[in-house]
N, C-alpha and C. Protein backbone atom coordinates (compact mmCIF):
# COMPACT_ATOMS: atom_id res chain seq x y z
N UNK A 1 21.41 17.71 74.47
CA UNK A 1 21.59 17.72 73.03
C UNK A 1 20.21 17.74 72.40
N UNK A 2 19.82 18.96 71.68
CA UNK A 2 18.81 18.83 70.96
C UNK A 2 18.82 17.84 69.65
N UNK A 3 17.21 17.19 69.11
CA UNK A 3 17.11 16.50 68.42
C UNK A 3 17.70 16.40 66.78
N UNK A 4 18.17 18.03 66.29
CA UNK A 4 18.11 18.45 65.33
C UNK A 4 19.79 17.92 65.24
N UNK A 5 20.71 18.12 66.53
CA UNK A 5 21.99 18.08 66.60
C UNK A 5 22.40 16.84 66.38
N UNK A 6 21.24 16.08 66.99
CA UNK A 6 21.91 14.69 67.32
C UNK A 6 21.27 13.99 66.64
N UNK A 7 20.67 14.18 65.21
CA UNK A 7 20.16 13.79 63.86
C UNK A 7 21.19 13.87 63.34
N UNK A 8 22.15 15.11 63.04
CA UNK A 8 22.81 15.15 62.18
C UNK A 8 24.52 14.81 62.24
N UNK A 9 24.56 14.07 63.91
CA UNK A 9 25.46 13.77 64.18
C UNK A 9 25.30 12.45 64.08
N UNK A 10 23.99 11.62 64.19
CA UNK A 10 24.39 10.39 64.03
C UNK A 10 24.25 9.57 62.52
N UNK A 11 24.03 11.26 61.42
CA UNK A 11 24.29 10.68 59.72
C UNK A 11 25.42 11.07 59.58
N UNK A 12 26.15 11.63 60.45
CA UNK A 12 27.53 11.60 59.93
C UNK A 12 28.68 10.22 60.60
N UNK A 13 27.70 9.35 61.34
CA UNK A 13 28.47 8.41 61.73
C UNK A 13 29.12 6.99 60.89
N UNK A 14 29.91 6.55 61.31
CA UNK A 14 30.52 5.42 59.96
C UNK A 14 29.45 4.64 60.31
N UNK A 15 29.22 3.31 58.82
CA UNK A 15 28.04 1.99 59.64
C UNK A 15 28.84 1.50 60.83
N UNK A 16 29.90 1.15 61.09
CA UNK A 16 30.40 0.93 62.43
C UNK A 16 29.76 1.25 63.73
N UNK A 17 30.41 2.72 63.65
CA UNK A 17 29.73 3.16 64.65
C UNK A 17 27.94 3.55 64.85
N UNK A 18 27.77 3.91 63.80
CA UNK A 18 26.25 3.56 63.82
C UNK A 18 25.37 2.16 64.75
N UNK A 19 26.17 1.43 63.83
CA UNK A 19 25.88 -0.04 64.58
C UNK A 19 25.90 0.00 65.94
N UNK A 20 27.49 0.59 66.52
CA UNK A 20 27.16 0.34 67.69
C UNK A 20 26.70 1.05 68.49
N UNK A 21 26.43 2.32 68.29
CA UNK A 21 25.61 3.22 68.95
C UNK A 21 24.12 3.10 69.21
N UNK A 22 23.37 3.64 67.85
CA UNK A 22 22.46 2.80 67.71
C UNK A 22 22.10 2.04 67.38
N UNK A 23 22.33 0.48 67.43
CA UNK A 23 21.54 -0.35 67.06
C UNK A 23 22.21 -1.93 67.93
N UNK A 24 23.05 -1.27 69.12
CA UNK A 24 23.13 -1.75 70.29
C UNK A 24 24.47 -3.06 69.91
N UNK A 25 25.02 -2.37 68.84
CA UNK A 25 26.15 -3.54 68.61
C UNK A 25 27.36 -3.81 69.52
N UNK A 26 28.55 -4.43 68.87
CA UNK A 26 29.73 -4.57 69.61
C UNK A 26 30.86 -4.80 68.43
N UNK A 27 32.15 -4.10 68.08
CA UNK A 27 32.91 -4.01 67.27
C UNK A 27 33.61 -5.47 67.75
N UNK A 28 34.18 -5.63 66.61
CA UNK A 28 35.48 -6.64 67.14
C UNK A 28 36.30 -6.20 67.89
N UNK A 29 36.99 -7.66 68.86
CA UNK A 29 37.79 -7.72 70.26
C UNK A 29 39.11 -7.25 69.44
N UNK A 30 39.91 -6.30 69.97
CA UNK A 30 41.29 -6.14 69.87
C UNK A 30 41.57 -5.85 68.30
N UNK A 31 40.80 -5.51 67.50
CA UNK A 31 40.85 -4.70 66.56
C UNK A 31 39.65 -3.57 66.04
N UNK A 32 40.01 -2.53 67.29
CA UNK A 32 39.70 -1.42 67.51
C UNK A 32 40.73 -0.12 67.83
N UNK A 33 39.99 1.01 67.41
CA UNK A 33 40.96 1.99 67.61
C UNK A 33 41.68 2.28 69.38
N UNK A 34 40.68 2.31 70.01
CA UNK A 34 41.79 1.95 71.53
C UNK A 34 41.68 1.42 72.03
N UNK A 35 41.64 0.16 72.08
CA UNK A 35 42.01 -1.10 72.85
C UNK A 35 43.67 -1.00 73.53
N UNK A 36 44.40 -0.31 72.56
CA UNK A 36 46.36 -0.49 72.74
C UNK A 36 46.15 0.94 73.16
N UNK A 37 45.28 2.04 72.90
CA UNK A 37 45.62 3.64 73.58
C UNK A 37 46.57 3.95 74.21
N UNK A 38 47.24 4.42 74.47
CA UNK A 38 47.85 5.35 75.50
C UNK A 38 48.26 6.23 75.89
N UNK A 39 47.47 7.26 74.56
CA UNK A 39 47.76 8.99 74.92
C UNK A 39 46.85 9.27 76.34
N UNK A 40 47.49 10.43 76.40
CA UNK A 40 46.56 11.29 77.80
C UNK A 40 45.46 11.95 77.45
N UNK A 41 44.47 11.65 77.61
CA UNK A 41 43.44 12.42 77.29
C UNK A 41 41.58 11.97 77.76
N UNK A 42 41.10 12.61 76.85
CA UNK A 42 39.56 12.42 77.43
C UNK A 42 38.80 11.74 75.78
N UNK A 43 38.05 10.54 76.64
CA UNK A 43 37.19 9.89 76.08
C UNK A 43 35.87 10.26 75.44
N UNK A 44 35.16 10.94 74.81
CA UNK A 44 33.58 11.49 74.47
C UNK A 44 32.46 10.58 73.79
N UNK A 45 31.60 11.08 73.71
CA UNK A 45 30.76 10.33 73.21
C UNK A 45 30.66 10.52 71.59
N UNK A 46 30.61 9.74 70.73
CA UNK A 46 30.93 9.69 69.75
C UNK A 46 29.59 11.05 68.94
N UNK A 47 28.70 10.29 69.12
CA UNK A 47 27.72 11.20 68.72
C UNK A 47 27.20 13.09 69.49
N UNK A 48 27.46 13.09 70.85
CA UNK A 48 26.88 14.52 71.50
C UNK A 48 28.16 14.89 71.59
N UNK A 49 29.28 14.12 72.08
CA UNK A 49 30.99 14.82 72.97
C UNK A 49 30.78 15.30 73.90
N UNK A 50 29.20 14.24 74.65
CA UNK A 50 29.54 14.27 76.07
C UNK A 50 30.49 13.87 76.68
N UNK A 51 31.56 14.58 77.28
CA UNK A 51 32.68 13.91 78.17
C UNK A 51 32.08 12.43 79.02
N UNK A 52 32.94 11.31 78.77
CA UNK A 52 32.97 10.26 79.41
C UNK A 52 33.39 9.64 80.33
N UNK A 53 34.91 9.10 80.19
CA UNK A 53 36.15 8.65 80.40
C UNK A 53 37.12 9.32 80.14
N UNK A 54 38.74 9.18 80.75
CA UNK A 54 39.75 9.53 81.23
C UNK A 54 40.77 8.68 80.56
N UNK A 55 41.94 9.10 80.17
CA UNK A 55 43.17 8.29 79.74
C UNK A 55 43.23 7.65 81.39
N UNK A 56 43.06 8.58 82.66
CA UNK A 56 43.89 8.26 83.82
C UNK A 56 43.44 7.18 84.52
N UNK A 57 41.84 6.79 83.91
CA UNK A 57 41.29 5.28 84.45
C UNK A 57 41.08 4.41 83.45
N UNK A 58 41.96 4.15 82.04
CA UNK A 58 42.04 3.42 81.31
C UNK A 58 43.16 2.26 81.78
N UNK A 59 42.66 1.08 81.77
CA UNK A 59 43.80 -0.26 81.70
C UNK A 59 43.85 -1.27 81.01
N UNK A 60 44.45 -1.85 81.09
CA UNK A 60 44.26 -3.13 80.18
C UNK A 60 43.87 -4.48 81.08
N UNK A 61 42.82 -4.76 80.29
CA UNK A 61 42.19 -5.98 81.15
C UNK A 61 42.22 -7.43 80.04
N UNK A 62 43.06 -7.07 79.06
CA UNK A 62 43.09 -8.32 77.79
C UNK A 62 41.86 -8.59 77.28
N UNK A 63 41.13 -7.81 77.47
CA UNK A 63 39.42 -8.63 77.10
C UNK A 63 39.65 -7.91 75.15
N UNK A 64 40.04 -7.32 74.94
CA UNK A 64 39.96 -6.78 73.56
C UNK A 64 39.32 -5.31 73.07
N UNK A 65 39.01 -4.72 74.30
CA UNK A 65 37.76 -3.51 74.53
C UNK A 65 39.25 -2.46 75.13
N UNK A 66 38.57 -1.22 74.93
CA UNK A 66 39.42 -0.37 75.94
C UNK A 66 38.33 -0.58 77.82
N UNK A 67 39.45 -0.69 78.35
CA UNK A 67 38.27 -0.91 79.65
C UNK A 67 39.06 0.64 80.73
N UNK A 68 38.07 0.32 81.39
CA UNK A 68 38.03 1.90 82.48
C UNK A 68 37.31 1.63 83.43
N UNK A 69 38.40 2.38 85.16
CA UNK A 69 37.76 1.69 85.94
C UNK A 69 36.57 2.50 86.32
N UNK A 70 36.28 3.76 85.97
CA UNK A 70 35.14 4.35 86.50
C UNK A 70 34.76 5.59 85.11
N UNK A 71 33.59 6.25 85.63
CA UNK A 71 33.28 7.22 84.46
C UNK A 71 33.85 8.58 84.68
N UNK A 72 34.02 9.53 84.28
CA UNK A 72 34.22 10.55 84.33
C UNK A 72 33.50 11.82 85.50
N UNK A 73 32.81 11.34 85.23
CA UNK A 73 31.19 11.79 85.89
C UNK A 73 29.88 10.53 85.81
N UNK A 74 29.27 10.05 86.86
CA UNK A 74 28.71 9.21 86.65
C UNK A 74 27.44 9.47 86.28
N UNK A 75 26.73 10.63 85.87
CA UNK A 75 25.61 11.28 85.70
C UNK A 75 25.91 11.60 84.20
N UNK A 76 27.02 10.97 83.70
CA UNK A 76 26.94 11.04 82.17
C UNK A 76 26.88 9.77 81.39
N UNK A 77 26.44 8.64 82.25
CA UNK A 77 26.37 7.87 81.96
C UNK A 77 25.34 6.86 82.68
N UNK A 78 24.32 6.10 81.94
CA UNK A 78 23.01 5.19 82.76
C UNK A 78 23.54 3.49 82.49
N UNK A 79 22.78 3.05 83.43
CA UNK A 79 22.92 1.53 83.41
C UNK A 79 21.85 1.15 82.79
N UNK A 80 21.56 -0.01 82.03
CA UNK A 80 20.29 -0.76 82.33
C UNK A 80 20.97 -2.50 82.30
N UNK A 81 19.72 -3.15 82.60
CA UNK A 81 19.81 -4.53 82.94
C UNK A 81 20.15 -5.11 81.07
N UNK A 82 20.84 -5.74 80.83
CA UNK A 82 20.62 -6.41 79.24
C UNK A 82 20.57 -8.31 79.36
N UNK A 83 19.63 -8.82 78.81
CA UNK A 83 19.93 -9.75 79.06
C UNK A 83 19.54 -10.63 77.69
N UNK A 84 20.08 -9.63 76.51
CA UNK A 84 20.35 -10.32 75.22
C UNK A 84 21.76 -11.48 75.44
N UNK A 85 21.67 -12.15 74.07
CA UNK A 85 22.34 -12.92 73.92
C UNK A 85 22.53 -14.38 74.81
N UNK A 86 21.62 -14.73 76.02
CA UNK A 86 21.58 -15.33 76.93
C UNK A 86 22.33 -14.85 78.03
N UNK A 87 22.62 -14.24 78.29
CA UNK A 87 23.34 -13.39 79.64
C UNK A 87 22.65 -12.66 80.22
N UNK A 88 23.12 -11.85 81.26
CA UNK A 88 22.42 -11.27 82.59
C UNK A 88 24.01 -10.52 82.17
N UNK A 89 23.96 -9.06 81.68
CA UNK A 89 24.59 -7.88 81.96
C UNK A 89 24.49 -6.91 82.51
N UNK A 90 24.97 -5.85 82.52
CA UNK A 90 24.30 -4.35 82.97
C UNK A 90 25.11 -3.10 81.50
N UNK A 91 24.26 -2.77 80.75
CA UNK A 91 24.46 -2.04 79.62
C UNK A 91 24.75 -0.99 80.12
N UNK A 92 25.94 -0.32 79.59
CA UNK A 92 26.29 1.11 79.73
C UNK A 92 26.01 2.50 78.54
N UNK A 93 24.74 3.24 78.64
CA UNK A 93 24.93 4.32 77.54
C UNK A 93 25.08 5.33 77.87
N UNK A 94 25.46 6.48 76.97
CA UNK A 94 25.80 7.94 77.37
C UNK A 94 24.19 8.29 78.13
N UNK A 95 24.30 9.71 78.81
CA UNK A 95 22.84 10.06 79.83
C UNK A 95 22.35 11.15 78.21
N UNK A 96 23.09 11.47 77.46
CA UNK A 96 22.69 12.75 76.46
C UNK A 96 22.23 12.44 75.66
N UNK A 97 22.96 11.41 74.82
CA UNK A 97 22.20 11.26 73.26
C UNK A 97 22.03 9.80 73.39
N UNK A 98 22.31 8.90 74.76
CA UNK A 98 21.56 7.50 74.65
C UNK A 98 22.03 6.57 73.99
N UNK A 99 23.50 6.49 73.40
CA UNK A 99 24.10 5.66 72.64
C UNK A 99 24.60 4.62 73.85
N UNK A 100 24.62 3.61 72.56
CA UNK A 100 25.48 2.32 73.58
C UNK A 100 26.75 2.74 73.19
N UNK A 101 27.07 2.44 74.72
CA UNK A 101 28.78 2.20 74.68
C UNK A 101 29.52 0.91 74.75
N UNK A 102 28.89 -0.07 75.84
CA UNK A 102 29.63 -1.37 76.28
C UNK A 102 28.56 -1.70 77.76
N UNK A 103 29.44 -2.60 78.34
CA UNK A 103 28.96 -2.65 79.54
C UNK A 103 30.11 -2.55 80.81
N UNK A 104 29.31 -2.81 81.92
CA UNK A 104 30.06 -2.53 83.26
C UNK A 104 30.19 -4.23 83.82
N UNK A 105 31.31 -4.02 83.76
CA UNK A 105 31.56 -5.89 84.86
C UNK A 105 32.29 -5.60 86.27
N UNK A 106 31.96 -6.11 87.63
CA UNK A 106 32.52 -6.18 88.69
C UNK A 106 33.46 -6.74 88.82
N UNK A 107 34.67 -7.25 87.32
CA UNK A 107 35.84 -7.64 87.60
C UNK A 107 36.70 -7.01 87.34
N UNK A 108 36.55 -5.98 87.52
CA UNK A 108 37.89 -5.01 87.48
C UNK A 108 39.22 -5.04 88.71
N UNK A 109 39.68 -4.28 88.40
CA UNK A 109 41.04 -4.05 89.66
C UNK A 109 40.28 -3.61 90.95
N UNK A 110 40.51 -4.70 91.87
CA UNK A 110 39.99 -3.75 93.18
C UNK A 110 40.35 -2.98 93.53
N UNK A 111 42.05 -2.35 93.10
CA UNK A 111 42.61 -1.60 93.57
C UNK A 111 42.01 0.21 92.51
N UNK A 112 41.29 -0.25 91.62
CA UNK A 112 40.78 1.33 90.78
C UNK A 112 39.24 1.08 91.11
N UNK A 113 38.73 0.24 92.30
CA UNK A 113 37.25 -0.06 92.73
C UNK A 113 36.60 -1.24 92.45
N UNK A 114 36.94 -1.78 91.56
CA UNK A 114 36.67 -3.46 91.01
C UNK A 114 35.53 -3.14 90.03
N UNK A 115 35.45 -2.57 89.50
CA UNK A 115 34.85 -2.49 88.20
C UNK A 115 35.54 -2.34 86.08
N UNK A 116 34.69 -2.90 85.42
CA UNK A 116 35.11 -2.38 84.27
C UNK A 116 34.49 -2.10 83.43
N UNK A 117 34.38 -0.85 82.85
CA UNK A 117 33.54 -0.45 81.85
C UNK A 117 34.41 -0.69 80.50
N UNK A 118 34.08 -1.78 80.00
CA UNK A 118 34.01 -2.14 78.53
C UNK A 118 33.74 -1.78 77.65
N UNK A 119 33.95 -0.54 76.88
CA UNK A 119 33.62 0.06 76.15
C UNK A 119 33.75 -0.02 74.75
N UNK A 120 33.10 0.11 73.78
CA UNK A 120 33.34 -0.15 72.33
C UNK A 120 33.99 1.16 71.69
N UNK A 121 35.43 1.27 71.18
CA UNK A 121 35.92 2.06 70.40
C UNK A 121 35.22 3.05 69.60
N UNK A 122 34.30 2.39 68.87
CA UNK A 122 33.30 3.17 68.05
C UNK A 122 32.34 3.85 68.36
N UNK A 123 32.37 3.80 69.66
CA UNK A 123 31.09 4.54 70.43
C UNK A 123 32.05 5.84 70.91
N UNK A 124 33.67 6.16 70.90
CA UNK A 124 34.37 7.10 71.51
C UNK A 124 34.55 7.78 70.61
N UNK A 125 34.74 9.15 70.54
CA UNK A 125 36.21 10.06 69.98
C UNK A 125 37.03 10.28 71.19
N UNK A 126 38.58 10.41 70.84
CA UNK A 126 39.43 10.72 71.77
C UNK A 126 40.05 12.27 71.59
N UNK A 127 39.94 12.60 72.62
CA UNK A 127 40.46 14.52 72.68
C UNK A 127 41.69 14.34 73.41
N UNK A 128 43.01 14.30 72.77
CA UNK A 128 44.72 14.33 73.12
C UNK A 128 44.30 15.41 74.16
N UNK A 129 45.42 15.62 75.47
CA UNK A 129 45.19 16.02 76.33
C UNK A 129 46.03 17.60 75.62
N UNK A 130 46.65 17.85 74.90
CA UNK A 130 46.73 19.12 74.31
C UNK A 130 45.80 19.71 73.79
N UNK A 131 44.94 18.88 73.24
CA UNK A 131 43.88 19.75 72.63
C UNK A 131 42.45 19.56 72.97
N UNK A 132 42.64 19.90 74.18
CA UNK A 132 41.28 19.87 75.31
C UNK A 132 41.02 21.32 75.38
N UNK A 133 41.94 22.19 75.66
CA UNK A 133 41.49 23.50 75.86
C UNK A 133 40.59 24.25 74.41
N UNK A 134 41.39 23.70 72.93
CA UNK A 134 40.92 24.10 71.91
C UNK A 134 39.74 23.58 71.38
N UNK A 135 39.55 22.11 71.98
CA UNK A 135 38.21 20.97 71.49
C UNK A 135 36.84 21.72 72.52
N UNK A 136 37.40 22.50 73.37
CA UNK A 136 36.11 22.94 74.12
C UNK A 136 35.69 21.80 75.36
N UNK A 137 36.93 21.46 75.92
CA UNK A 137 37.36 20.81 76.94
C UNK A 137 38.08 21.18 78.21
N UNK A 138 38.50 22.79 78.11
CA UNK A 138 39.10 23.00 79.07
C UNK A 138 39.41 22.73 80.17
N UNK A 139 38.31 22.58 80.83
CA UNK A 139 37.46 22.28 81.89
C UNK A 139 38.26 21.26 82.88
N UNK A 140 38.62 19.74 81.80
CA UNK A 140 39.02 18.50 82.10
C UNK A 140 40.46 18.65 81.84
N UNK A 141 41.18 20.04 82.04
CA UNK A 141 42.65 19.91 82.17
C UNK A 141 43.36 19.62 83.03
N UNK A 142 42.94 20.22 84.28
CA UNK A 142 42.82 20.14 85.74
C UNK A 142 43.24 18.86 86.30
N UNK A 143 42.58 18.04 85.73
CA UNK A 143 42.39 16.51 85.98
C UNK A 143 44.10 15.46 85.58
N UNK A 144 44.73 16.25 84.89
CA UNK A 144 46.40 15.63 84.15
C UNK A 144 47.16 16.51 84.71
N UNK A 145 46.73 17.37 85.66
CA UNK A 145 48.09 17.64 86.54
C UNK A 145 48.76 17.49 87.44
């Protein structure tokens, strides 16, 4: 994503998501847009629409976040160490335009790998699995059949 794109994608963002993209926030627990989700579809990055996440590794872990047991591609997404707030985390942002998303915890389902990526609503757009081919998603149709 060039700089010019992803200027003008992140003045078109709400202060919400602003916040949590850049400026490393966290929306409220369980009143977010998918925390309850359950269409089929693909997760993006709010600001580039780098593909992320999957409806098909979304679960519910009660924490208040939409959680997911793995990424889409893991080269679309970096770790780093965070150890704001007094904790020892591991921060999850997109690899393109560098936004925060959430973080990764090793308590997930062992049975989808034992991980969970915690993700903040406001850091997603969601692409319905119908309109992947028209969103310029094709690609990730493959994947719901």
């Amino acid at each position: 994503m060039n700089d010019s794109n992803k200027s003008k994608n992140i003045a078109a963002l709400s202060p919400l998501q602003y916040y949590v993209t850049q400026q490393n926030g966290t929306e409220p627990p369980f009143d977010n847009a998918f925390n309850d989700h359950k269409a089929e579809g693909l997760y993006v990055d709010i600001v580039s629409g780098e593909p992320l996440f999957t409806s098909l590794d979304k679960f519910d872990s009660g924490c208040g976040w939409p959680s997911f047991a793995k990424p889409i591609n893991s080269q679309h997404v970096k770790q780093k160490a965070d150890h704001s707030h007094g904790m020892s985390r591991t921060e999850v942002r997109s690899a393109d335009a560098d936004s925060h998303l959430g973080h990764v915890f090793d308590d997930g389902p062992q049975s989808l790998g034992g991980l969970r990526y915690c993700i903040n609503s406001a850091a997603l757009r969601f692409i319905a699995k119908e309109d992947l081919e028209k969103s310029g998603y094709g690609e990730y149709l493959a994947l719901f059949k």
